[in-house]
C-alpha atoms as a PDB file:
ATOM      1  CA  UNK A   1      28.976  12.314 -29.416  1.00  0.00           C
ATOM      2  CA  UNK A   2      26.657  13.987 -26.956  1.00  0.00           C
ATOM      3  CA  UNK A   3      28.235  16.369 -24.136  1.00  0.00           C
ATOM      4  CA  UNK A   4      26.422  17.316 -20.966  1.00  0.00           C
ATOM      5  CA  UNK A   5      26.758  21.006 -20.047  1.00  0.00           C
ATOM      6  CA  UNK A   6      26.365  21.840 -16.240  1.00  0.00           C
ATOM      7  CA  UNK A   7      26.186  25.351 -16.214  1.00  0.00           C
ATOM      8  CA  UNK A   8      25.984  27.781 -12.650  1.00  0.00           C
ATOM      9  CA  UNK A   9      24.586  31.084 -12.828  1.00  0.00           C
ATOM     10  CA  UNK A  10      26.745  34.176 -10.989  1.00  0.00           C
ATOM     11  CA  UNK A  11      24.934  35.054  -8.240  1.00  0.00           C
ATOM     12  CA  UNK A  12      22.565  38.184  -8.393  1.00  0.00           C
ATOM     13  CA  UNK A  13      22.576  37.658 -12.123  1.00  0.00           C
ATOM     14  CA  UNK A  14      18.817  36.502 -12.704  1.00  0.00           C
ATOM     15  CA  UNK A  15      18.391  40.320 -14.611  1.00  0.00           C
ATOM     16  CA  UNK A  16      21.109  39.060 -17.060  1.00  0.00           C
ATOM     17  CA  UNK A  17      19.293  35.714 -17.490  1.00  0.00           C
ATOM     18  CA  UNK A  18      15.976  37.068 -17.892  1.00  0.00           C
ATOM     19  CA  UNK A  19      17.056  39.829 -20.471  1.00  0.00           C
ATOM     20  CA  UNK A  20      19.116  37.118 -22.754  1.00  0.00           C
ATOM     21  CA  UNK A  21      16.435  34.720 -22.907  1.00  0.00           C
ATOM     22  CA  UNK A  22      14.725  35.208 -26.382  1.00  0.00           C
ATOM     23  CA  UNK A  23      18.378  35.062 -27.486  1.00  0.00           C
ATOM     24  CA  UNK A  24      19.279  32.146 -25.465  1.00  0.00           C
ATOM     25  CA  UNK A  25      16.040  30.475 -26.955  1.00  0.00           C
ATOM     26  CA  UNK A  26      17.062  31.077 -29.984  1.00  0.00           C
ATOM     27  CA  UNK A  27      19.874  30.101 -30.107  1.00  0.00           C
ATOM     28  CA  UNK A  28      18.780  26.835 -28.750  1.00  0.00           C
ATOM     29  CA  UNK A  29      15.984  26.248 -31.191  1.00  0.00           C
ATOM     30  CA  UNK A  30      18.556  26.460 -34.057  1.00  0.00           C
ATOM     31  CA  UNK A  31      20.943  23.878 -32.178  1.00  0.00           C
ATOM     32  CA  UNK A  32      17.576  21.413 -32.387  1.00  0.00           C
ATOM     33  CA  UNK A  33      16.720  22.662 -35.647  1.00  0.00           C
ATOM     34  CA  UNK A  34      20.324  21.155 -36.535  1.00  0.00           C
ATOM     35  CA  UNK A  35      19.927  17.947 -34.792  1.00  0.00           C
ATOM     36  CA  UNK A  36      22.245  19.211 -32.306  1.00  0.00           C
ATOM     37  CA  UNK A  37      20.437  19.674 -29.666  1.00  0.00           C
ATOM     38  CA  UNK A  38      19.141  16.472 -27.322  1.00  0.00           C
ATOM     39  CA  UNK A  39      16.864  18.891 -24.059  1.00  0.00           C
ATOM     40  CA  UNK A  40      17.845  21.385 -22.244  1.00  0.00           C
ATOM     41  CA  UNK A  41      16.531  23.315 -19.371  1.00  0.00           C
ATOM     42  CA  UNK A  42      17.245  25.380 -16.036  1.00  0.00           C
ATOM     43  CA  UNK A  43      18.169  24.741 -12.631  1.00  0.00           C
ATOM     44  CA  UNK A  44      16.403  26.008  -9.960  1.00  0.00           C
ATOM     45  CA  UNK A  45      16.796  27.455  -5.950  1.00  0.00           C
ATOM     46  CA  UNK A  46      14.648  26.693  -3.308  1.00  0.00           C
ATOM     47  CA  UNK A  47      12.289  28.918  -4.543  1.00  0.00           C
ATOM     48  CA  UNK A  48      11.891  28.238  -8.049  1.00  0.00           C
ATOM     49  CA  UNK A  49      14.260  30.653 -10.255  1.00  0.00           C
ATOM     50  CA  UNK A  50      16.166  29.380 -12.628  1.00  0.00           C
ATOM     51  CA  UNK A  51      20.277  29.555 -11.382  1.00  0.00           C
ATOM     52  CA  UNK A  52      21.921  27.361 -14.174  1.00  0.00           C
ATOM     53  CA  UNK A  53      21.634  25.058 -16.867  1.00  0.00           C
ATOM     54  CA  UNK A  54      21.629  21.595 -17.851  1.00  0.00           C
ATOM     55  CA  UNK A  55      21.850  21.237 -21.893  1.00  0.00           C
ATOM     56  CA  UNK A  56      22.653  17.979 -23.868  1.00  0.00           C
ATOM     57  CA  UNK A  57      24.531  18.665 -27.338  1.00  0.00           C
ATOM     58  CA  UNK A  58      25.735  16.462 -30.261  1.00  0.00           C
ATOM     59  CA  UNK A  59      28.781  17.789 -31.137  1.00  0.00           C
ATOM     60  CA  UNK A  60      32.073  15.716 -32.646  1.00  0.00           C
ATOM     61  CA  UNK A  61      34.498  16.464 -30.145  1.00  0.00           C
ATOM     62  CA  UNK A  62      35.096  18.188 -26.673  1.00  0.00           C
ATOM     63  CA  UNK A  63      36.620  20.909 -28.752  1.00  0.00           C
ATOM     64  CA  UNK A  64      32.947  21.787 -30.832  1.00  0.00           C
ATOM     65  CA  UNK A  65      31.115  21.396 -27.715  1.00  0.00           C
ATOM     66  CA  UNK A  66      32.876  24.101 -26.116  1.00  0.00           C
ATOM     67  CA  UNK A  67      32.621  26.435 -29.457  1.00  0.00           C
ATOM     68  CA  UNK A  68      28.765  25.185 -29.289  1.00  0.00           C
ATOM     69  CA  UNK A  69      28.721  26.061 -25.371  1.00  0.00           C
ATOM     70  CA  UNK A  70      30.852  29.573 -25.624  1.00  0.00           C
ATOM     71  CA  UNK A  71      28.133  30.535 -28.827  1.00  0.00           C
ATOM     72  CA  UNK A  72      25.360  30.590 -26.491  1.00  0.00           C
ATOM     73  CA  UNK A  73      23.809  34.003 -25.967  1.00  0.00           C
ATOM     74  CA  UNK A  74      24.216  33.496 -21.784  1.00  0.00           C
ATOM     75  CA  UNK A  75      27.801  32.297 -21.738  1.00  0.00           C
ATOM     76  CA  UNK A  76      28.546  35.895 -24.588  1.00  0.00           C
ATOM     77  CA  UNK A  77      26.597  37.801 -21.280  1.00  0.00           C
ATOM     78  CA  UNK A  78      28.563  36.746 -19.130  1.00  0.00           C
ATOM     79  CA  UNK A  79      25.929  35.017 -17.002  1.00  0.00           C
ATOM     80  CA  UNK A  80      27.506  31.552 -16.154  1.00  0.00           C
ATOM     81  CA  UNK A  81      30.116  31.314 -13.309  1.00  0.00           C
ATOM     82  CA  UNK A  82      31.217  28.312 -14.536  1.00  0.00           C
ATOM     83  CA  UNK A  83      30.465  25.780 -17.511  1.00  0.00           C
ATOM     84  CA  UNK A  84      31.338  22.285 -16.773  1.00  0.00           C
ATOM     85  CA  UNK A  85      31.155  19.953 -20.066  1.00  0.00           C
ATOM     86  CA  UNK A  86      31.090  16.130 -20.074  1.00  0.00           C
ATOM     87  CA  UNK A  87      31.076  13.320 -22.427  1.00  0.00           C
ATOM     88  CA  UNK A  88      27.789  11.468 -21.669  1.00  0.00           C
ATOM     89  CA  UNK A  89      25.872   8.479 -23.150  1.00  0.00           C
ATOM     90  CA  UNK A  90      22.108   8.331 -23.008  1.00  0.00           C
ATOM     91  CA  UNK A  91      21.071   5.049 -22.239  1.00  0.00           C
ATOM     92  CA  UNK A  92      17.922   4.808 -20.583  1.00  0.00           C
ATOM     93  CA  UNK A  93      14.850   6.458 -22.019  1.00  0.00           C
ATOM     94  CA  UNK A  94      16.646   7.648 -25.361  1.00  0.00           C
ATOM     95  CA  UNK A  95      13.835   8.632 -27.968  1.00  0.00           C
ATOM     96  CA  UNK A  96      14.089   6.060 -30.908  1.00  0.00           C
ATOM     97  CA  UNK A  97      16.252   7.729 -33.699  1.00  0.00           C
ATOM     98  CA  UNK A  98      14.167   8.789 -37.025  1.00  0.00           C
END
C-alpha cells in the first residue's frame, strides 16, 4: 500500500536540512533500492529553499510507514515540525510495473 508523507520543516532549520542531506539521500536511495520507494522531493518558499517534504512509500500498513517515516535521517534530526502520513492510490500517470 503506498502512503503519502507531507512533511513541514521547523522554521530556521534549513542548517539542519542541509547538514542531514547525504544521510537523508541515503537513506532514500536504499528505500528505492528496496522497491519501497515511489518519488520523493522538497517543498519550497517563495524563494526557492526547500521547507518540507513530499515522499511516496510502499509500506504494508500505516504502522511500517511510520517506522519507514521515523527511520529517516531528517525526522532522527529533529528537522520536521510535523509528519502527516496518508493512505494514497496513484492513479493517473503510474509508471507501468516491471
Amino acid at each position: 500500500m503506498l502512503f503519502a508523507l507531507i512533511c513541514k520543516d521547523k522554521p530556521g532549520s534549513l542548517q539542519v536540512r542541509v547538514d542531514t542531506r547525504p544521510a537523508h539521500v541515503a537513506f532514500l536511495e536504499a528505500l528505492d533500492g528496496e522497491k519501497k520507494l515511489a518519488f520523493a522531493g522538497p517543498f519550497l518558499d517563495a524563494d526557492g529553499k526547500p521547507n518540507g517534504t513530499l515522499a511516496v512509500i510502499e509500506a504494508p500498513d500505516m504502522a511500517g510507514a511510520q517506522a519507514l517515516s521515523a527511520a529517516d535521517p531528517y525526522a532522527k534530526a529533529g528537522l520536521f515540525e510535523s509528519v502527516e502520513i496518508r493512505p494514497w492510490n496513484w492513479v493517473f500517470n503510474k509508471p507501468a510495473a516491471g
